[in-house]
Protein backbone atom coordinates (compact mmCIF):
# COMPACT_ATOMS: atom_id res chain seq x y z
CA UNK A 1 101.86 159.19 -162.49
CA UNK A 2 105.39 160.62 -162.42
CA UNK A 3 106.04 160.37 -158.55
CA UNK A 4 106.73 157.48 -156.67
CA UNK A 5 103.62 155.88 -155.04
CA UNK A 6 104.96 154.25 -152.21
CA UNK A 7 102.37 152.34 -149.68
CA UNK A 8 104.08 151.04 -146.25
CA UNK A 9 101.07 148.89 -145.38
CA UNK A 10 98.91 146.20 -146.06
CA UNK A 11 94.75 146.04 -146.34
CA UNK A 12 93.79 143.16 -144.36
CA UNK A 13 90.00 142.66 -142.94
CA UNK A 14 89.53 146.38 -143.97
CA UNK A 15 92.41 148.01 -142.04
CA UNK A 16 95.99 149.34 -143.09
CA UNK A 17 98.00 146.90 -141.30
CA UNK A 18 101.92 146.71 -140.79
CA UNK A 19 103.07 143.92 -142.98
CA UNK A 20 104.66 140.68 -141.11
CA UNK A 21 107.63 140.59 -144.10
CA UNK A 22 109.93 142.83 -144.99
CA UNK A 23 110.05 142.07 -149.08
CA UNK A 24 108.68 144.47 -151.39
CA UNK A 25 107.07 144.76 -154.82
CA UNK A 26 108.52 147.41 -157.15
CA UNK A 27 106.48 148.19 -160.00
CA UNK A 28 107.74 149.16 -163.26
CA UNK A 29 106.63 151.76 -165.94
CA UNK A 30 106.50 149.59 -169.20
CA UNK A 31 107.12 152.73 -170.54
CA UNK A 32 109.83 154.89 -169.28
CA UNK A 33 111.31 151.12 -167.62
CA UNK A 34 111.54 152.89 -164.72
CA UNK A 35 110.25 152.35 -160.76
CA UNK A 36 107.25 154.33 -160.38
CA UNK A 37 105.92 152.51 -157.32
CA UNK A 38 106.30 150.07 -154.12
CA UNK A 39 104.32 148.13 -152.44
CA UNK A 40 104.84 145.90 -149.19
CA UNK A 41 104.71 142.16 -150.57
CA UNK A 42 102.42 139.93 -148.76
CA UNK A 43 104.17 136.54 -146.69
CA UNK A 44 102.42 133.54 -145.84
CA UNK A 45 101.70 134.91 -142.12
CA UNK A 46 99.74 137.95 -143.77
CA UNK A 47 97.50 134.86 -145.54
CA UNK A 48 97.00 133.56 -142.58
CA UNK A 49 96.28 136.94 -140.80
CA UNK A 50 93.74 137.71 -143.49
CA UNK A 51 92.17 133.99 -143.96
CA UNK A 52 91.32 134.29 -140.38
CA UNK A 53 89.87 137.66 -140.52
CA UNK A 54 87.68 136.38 -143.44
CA UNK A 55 87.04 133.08 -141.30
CA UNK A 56 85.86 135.12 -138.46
CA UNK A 57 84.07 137.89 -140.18
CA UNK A 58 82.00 135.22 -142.30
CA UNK A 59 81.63 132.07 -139.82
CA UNK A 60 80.73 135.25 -136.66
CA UNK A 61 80.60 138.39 -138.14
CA UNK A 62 77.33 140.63 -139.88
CA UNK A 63 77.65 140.44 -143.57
CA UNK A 64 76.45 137.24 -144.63
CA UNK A 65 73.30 137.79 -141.50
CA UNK A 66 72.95 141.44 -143.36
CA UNK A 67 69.81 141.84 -145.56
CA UNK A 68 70.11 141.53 -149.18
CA UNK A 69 69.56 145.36 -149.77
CA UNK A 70 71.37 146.12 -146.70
CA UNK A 71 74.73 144.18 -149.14
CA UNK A 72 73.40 145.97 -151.59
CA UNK A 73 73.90 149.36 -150.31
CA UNK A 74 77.33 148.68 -149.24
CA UNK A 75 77.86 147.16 -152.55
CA UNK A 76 76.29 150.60 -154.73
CA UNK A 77 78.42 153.05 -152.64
CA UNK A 78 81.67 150.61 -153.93
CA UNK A 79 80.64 150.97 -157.37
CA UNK A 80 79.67 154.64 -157.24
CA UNK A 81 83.19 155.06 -155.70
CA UNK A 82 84.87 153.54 -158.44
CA UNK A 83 82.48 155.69 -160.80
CA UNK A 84 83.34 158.75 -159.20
CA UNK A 85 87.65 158.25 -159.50
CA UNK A 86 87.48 156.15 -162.71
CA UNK A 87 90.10 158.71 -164.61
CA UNK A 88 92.29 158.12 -161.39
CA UNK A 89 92.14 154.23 -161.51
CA UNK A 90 92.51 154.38 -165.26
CA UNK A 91 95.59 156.58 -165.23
CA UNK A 92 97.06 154.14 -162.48
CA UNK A 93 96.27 151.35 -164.21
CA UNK A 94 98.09 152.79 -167.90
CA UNK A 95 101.16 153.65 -165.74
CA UNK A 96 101.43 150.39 -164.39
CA UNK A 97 100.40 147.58 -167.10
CA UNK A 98 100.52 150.36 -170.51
CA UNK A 99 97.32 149.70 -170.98
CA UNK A 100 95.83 152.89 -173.72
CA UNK A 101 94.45 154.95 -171.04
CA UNK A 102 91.29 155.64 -173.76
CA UNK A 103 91.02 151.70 -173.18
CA UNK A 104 91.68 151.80 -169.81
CA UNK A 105 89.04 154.43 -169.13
CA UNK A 106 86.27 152.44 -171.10
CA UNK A 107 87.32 149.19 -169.98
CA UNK A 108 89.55 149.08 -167.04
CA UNK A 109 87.68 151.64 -164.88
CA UNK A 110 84.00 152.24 -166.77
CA UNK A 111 83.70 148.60 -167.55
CA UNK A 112 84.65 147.13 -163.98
CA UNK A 113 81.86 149.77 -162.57
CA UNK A 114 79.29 148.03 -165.24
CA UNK A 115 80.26 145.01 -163.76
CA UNK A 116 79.39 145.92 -160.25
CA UNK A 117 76.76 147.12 -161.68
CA UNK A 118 75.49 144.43 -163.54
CA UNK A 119 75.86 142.07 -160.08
CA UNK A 120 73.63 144.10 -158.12
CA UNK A 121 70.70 143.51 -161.11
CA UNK A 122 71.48 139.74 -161.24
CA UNK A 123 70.99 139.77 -156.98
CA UNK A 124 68.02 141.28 -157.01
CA UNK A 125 66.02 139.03 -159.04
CA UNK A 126 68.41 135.98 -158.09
CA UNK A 127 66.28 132.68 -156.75
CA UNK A 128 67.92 132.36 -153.33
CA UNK A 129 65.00 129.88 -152.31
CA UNK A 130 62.06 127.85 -153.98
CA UNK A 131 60.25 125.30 -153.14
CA UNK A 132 59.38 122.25 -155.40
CA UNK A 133 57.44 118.96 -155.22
CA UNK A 134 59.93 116.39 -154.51
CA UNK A 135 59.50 112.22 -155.03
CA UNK A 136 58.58 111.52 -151.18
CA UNK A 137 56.79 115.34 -150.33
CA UNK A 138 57.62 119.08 -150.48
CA UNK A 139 61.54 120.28 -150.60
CA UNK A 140 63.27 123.65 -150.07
CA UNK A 141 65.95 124.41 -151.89
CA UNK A 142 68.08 127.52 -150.46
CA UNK A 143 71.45 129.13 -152.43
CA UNK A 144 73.54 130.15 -149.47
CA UNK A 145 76.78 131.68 -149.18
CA UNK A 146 79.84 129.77 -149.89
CA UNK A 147 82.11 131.14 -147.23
CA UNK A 148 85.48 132.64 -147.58
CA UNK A 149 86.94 133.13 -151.34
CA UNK A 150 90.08 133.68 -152.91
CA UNK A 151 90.10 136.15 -155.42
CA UNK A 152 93.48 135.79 -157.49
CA UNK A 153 92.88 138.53 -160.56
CA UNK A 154 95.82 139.36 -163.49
CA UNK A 155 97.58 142.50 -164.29
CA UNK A 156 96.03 143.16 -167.92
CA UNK A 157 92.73 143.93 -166.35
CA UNK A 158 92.97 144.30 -162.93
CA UNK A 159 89.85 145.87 -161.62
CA UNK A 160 87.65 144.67 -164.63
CA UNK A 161 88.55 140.67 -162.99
CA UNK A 162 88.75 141.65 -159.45
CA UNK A 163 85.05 143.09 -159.88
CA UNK A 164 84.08 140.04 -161.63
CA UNK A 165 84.97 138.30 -158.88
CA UNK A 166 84.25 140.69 -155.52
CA UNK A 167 81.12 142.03 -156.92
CA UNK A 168 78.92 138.42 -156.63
CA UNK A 169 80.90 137.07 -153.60
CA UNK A 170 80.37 140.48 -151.30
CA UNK A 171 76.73 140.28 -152.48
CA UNK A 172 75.70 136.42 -151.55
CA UNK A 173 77.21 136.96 -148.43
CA UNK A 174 81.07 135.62 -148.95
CA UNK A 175 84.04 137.33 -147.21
CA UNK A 176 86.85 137.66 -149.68
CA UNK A 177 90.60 137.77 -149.70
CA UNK A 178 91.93 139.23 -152.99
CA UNK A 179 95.26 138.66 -154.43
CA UNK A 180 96.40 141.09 -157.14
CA UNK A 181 99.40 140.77 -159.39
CA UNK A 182 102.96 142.20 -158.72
CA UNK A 183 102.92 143.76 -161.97
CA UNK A 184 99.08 146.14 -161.22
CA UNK A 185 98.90 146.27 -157.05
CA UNK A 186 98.94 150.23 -156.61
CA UNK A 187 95.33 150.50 -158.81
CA UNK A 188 94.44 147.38 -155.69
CA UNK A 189 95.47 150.51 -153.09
CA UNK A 190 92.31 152.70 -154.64
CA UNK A 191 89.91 149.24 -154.61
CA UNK A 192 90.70 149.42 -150.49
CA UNK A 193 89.81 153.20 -150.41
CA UNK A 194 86.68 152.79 -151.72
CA UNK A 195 85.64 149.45 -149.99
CA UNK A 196 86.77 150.84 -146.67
CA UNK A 197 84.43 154.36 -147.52
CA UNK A 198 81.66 152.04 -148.37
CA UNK A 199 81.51 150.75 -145.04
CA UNK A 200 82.39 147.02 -145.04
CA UNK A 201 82.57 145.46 -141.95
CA UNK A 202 85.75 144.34 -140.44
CA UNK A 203 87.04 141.14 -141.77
CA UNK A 204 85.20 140.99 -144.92
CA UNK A 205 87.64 142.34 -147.87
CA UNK A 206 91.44 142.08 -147.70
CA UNK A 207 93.58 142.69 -150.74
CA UNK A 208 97.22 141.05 -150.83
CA UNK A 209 99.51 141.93 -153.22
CA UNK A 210 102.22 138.98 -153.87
CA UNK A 211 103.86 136.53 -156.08
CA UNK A 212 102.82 132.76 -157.27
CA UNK A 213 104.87 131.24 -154.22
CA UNK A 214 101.99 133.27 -151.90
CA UNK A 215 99.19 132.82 -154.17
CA UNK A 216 99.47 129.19 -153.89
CA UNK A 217 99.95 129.53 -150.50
CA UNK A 218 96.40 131.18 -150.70
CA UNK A 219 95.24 128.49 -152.77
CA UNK A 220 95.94 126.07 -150.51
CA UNK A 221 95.07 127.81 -147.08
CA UNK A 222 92.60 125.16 -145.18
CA UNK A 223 90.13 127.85 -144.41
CA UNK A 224 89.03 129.00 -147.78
CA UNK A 225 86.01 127.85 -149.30
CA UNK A 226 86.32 128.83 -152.84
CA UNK A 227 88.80 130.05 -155.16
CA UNK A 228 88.43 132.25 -158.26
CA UNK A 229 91.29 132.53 -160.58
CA UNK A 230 91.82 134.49 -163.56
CA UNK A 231 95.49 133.76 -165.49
CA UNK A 232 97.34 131.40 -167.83
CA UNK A 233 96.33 127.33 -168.41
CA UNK A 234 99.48 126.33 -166.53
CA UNK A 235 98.69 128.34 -163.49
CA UNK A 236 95.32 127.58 -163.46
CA UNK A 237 96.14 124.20 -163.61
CA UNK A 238 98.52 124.73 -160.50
CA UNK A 239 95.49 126.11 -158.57
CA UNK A 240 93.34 123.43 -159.66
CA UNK A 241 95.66 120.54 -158.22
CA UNK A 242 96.70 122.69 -155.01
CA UNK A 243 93.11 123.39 -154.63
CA UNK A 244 91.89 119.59 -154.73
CA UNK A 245 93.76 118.46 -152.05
CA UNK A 246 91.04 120.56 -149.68
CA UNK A 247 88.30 119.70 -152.21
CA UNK A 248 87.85 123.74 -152.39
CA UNK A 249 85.51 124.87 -155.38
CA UNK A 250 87.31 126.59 -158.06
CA UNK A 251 86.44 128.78 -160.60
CA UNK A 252 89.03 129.20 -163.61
CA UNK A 253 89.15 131.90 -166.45
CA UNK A 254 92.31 130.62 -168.52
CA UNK A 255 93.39 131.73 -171.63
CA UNK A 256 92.12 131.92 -175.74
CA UNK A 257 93.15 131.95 -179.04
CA UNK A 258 90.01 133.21 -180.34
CA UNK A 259 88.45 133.12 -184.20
CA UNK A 260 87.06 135.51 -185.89
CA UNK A 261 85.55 134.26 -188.85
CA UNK A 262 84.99 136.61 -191.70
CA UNK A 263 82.79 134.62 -194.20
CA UNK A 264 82.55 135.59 -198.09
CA UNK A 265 79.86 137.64 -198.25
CA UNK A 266 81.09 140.27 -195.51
CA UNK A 267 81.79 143.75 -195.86
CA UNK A 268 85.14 144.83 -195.76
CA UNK A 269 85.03 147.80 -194.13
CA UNK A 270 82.79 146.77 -191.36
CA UNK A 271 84.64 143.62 -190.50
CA UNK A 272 87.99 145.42 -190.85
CA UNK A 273 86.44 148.31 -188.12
CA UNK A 274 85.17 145.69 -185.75
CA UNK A 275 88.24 143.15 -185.56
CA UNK A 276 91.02 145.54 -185.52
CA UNK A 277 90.32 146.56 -181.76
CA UNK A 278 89.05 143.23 -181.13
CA UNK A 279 92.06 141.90 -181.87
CA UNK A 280 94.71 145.00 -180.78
CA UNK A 281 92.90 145.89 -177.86
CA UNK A 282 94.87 146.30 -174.63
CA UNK A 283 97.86 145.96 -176.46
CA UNK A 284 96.89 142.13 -177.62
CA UNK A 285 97.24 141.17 -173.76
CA UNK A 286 93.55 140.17 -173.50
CA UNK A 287 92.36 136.41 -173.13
CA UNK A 288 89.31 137.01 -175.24
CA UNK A 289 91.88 138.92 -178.20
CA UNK A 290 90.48 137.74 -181.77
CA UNK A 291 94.06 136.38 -182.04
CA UNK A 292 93.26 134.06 -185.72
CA UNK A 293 91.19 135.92 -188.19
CA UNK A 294 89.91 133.42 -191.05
CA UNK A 295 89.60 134.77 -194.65
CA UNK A 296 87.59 132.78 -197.67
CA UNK A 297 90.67 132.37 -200.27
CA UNK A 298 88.26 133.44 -202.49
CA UNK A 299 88.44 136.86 -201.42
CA UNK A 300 91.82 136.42 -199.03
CA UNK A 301 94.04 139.22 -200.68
CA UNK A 302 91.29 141.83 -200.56
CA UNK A 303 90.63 141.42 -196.70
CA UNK A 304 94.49 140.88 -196.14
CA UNK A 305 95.10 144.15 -197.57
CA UNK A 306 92.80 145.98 -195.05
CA UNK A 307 93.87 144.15 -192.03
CA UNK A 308 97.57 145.31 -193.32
CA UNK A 309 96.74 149.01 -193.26
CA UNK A 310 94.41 148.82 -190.58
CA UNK A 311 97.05 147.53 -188.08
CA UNK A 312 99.45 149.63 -189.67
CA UNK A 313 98.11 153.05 -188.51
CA UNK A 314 97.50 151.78 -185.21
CA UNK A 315 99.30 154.56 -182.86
CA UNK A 316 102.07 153.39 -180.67
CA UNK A 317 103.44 155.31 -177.85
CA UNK A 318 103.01 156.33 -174.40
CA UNK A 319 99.98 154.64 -173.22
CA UNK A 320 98.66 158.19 -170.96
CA UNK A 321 98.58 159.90 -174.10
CA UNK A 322 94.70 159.74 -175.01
CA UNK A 323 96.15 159.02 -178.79
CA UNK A 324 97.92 155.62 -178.27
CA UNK A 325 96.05 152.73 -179.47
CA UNK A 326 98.72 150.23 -178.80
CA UNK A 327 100.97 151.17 -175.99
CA UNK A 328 103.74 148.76 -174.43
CA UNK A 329 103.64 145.03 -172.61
CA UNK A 330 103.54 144.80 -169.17
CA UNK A 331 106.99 143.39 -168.62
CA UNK A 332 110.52 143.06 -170.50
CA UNK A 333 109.70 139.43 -170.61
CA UNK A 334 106.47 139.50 -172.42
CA UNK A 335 108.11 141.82 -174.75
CA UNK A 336 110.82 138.92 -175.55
CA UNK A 337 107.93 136.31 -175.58
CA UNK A 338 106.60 138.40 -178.51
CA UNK A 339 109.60 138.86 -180.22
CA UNK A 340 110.22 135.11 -179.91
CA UNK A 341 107.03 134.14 -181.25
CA UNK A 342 107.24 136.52 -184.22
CA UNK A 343 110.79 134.76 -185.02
CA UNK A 344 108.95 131.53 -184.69
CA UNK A 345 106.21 132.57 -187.28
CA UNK A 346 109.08 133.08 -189.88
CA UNK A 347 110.62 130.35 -189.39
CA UNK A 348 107.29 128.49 -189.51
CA UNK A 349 106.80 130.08 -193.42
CA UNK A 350 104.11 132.91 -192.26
CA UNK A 351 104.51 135.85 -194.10
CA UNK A 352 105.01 139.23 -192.08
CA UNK A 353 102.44 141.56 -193.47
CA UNK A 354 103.57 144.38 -190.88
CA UNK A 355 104.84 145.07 -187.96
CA UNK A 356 107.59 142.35 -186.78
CA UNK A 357 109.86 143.62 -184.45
CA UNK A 358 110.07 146.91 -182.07
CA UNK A 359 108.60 150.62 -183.01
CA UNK A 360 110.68 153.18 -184.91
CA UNK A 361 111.61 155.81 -182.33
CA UNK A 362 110.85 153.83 -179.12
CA UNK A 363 114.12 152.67 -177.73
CA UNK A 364 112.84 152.86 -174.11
CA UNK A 365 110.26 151.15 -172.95
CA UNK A 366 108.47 147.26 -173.59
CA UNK A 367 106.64 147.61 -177.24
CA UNK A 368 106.58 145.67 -179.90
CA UNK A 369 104.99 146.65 -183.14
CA UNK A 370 101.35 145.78 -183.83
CA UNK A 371 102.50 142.80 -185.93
CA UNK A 372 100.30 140.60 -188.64
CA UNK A 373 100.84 136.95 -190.03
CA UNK A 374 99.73 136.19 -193.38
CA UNK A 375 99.56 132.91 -195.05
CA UNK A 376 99.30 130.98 -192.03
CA UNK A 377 98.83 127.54 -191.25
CA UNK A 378 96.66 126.25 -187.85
CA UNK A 379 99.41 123.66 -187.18
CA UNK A 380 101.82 126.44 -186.80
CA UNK A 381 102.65 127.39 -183.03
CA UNK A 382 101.45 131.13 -183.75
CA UNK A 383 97.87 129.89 -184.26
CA UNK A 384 97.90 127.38 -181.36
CA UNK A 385 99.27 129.15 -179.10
CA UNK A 386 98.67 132.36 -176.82
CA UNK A 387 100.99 134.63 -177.36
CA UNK A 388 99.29 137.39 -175.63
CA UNK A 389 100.73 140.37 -177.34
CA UNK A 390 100.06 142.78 -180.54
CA UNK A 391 101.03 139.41 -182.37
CA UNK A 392 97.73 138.32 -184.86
CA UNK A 393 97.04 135.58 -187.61
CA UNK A 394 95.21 135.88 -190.71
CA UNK A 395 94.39 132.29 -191.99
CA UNK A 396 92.78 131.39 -195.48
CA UNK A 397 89.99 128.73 -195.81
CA UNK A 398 88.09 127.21 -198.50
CA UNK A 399 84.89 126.96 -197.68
CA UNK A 400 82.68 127.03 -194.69
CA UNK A 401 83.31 123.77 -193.42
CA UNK A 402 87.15 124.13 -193.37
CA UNK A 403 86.31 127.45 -191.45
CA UNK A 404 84.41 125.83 -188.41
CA UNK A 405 86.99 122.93 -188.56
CA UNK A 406 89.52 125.65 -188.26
CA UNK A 407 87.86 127.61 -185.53
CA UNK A 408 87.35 124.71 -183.54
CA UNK A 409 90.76 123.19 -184.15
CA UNK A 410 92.24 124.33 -180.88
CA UNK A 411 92.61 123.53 -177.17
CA UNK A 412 90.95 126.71 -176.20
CA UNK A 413 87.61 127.56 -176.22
CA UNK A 414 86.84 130.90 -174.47
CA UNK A 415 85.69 133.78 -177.55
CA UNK A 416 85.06 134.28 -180.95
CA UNK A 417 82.99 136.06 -183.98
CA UNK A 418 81.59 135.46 -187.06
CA UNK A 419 81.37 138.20 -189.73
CA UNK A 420 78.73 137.85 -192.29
CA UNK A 421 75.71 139.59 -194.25
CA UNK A 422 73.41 137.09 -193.21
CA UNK A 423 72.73 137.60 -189.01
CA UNK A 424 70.92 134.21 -189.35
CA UNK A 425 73.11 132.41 -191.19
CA UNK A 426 76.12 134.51 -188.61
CA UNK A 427 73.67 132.47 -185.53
CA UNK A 428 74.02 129.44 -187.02
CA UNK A 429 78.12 129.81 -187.63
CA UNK A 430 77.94 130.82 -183.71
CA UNK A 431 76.21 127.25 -182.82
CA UNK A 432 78.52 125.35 -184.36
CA UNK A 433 81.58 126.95 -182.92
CA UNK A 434 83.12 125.12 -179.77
CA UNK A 435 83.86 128.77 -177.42
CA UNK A 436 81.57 129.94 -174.50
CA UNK A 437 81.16 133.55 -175.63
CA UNK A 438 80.52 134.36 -179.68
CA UNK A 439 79.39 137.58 -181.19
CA UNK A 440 78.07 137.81 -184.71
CA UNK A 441 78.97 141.28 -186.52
CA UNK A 442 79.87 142.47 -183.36
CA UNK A 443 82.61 141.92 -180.60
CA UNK A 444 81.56 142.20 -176.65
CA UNK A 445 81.12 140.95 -173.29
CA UNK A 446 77.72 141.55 -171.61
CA UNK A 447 77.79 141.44 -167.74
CA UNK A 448 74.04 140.22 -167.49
CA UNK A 449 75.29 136.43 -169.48
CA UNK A 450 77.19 134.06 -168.55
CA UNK A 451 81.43 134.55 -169.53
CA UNK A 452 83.70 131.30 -169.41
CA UNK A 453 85.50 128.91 -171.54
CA UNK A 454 85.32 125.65 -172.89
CA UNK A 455 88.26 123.35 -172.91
CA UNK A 456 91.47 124.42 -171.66
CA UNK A 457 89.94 127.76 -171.29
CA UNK A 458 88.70 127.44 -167.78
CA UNK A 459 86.24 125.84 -165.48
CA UNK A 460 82.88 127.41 -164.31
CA UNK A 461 81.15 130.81 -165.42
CA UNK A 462 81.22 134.44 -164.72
CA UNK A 463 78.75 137.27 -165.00
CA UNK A 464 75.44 137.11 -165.34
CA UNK A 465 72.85 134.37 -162.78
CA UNK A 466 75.37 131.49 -163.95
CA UNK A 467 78.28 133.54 -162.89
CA UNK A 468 76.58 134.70 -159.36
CA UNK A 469 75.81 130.90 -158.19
CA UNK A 470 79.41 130.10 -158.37
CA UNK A 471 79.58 131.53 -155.39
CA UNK A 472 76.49 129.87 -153.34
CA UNK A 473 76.41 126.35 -152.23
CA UNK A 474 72.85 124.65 -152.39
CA UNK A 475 70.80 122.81 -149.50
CA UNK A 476 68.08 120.68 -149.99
CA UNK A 477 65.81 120.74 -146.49
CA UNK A 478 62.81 118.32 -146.67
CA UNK A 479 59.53 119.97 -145.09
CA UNK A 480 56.85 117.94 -143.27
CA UNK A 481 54.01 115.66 -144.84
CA UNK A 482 50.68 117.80 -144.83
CA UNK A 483 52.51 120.80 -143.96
CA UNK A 484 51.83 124.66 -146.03
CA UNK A 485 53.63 126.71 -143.94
């Protein structure tokens, strides 16, 4: 992307529509720091514009009457759309967030087809109704639609969150408005190509780019049903308080600072090869990011060693070139947060292993060196808190017990991993950890479970049957005495 992508209009109810404001979003290479695109920026009258398009479309329109495989057709030719321009949306997506385009082609653009993907196999076999023997006779229980959603997704994965979130609301029936972040709209632009190609109806997707003051405008709009949010505690705290005062269902995916614990007996080499990208990947600006790595004392200089060398051949650069495997943050300011944090960490007494400030021979641009903390402490702030960056922790334990107290010695809950010989013993590490997603040996997300966090990490489920009934409301409708119908 080396012209300027410039879009005039906005996608509301599945049409390019003159905006009703006149600001705009410019977006920013993280790389070259310079304006590579513009957007029209969405006002409170385009909400309302687009709230009542969904209103309509759901409350009068076809798609929630459709047939399930009639969705799902609609639904297959979105995610064979994205399939078919994935290098496109990946490249878009690197130019505008610096995401590693290898990442962003695996996990940006490949992964949010899988999750499309993965939707369409949960509604298939999802129980929409049963009946059951109730206390006074026979009950049906029907899973209907919830009505009209706001989808609010993040710039470090844009259409990996905003399928999470489309892909099980468009199939139950739900009409959605979708807000993406100023930092990632244009890759938004493509999402509205290939929904209008698919054939939506009118009113059922519109996609809004805009700021906080608008998305809690969104939040708050009386005539959505259901909000999903994907972002940082605070804000998702925001959208949980505007949200209440309608009573609107919410559905929050916050933030982590995820464990991985390496126990005694683990290979080197293999744990070394699967937490490195755990932990780097997308630059560190991931919520599930194995940000604290735990190392038995017993064999902490051995392991620290690795990790050293391991992050310090990571390749830093231009995130389009297929050889970066760290390219830079998304904005000046999360560059600054980094740096912050990693003058925090000194000050705390953690020891700078490598990394620590910005890459030799990259002047221009928002990177900061894949950095690692040795010797440190959980009280410190650079294990408690996210710092959402190339920014990790290497902690020493004692034994086993000190490592579960550790893991579980935070207020997030969201991922983790446990590195071990023993896959049993690795199972029972997992059941004892406090974090709604754990891998053992291994680090991944699987579309067909159920993704969420526990504590402050966020409220509700995604992927998998758990994930798809956030969006359905459930009715209880008593049938007649003596009745089989």
């Amino acid at each position: 992307m080396t012209e300027l992508v410039e879009h005039g209009q906005l996608f509301i109810g599945g049409e390019l529509t003159d905006p009703l404001g006149k600001d705009v979003i410019e977006v920013v290479s993280p790389h070259t720091e310079e304006v590579i695109g513009r957007v029209p920026h969405a006002s409170p009258a385009d909400v309302d514009r687009a709230v009542a398009a969904a209103r309509q479309a759901f409350d009068e329109g076809p798609w929630p009457r459709l047939t399930l495989d009639e969705r799902i057709a609609v639904v297959t030719r979105i995610k064979d759309g994205i399939a078919a321009r994935h290098e496109e949306i990946a490249r878009v997506i690197s130019s505008e967030n610096g995401s590693p385009y290898s990442w962003s082609v695996l996990a940006q653009a490949l992964g949010a087809m899988m999750v499309w993907d993965a939707a369409i196999t949960v509604a298939r076999d999802f129980p929409y109704e049963e009946r059951r023997d109730g206390v006074l006779g026979r009950i049906l229980v029907r899973r209907e639609p919830v009505g009209v959603v706001a989808a609010v997704v993040p710039w470090n994965v844009p259409q990996f969150v905003a399928a999470a979130k489309l892909a099980p609301a468009l199939l139950t029936g739900c009409t959605v408005v979708l807000k993406p972040s100023p930092e990632s709209p244009l890759d938004a632009y493509l999402l509205a190509e290939i929904a209008r190609e698919a054939g939506l109806p009118e009113g059922v997707l519109s996609i809004l780019p805009a700021d906080r003051e608008v998305s809690e405008y969104l939040v708050g709009h009386p005539g959505v049903d259901k909000v999903s949010f994907t972002g940082s505690v605070a804000a998702g705290k925001r959208v949980m308080e505007v949200a209440a005062r309608n009573l609107t269902r919410v559905t929050l995916e916050l933030g982590g600072k995820s464990a991985a614990v390496v126990l005694p007996d683990a290979d080197v080499e293999t744990a070394v090869a699967g937490i490195v990208p755990a932990a780097w990947m997308n630059n560190g600006q991931a919520c599930v990011a194995q940000t604290r790595i735990l190392l038995p004392r017993s064999r902490y200089d051995e392991f620290a060693d690795a990790f050293a060398a391991a992050a310090s051949a990571l390749v830093v650069g231009d995130p389009l070139d297929p050889a970066t495997q760290v390219g830079p943050l998304v904005a000046r300011r999360q560059q600054q947060r980094n740096l912050d944090y990693i003058r925090i960490g000194q000050e705390e007494g953690a020891k700078i292993l490598t990394g620590g400030g910005r890459p030799p021979g990259l002047d221009r641009g928002w990177y900061v060196e894949p950095t690692l903390f040795g010797d440190v402490d959980n009280s410190m702030r650079v294990a408690r808190e996210e710092i959402f960056g190339p920014v990790i922790c290497l902690l020493p334990y004692g034994d086993e017990s000190e490592a579960l107290k550790i893991a579980n010695d935070s207020d997030y809950g969201l991922s983790g991993s446990v590195w071990t010989a023993d896959v049993e013993h690795g199972i029972e590490v997992a059941r004892q950890v406090r974090t709604g997603t754990y891998s053992v040996n291994t680090f991944s997300l699987d579309m067909l479970g159920p993704f969420g966090g526990y504590k402050n990490s966020g409220l509700g489920r995604e992927f998998g049957p758990e994930g798809y009934g956030e969006y359905l409301e459930h009715k209880m409708i008593h049938l007649p005495a003596g009745w089989e119908g």
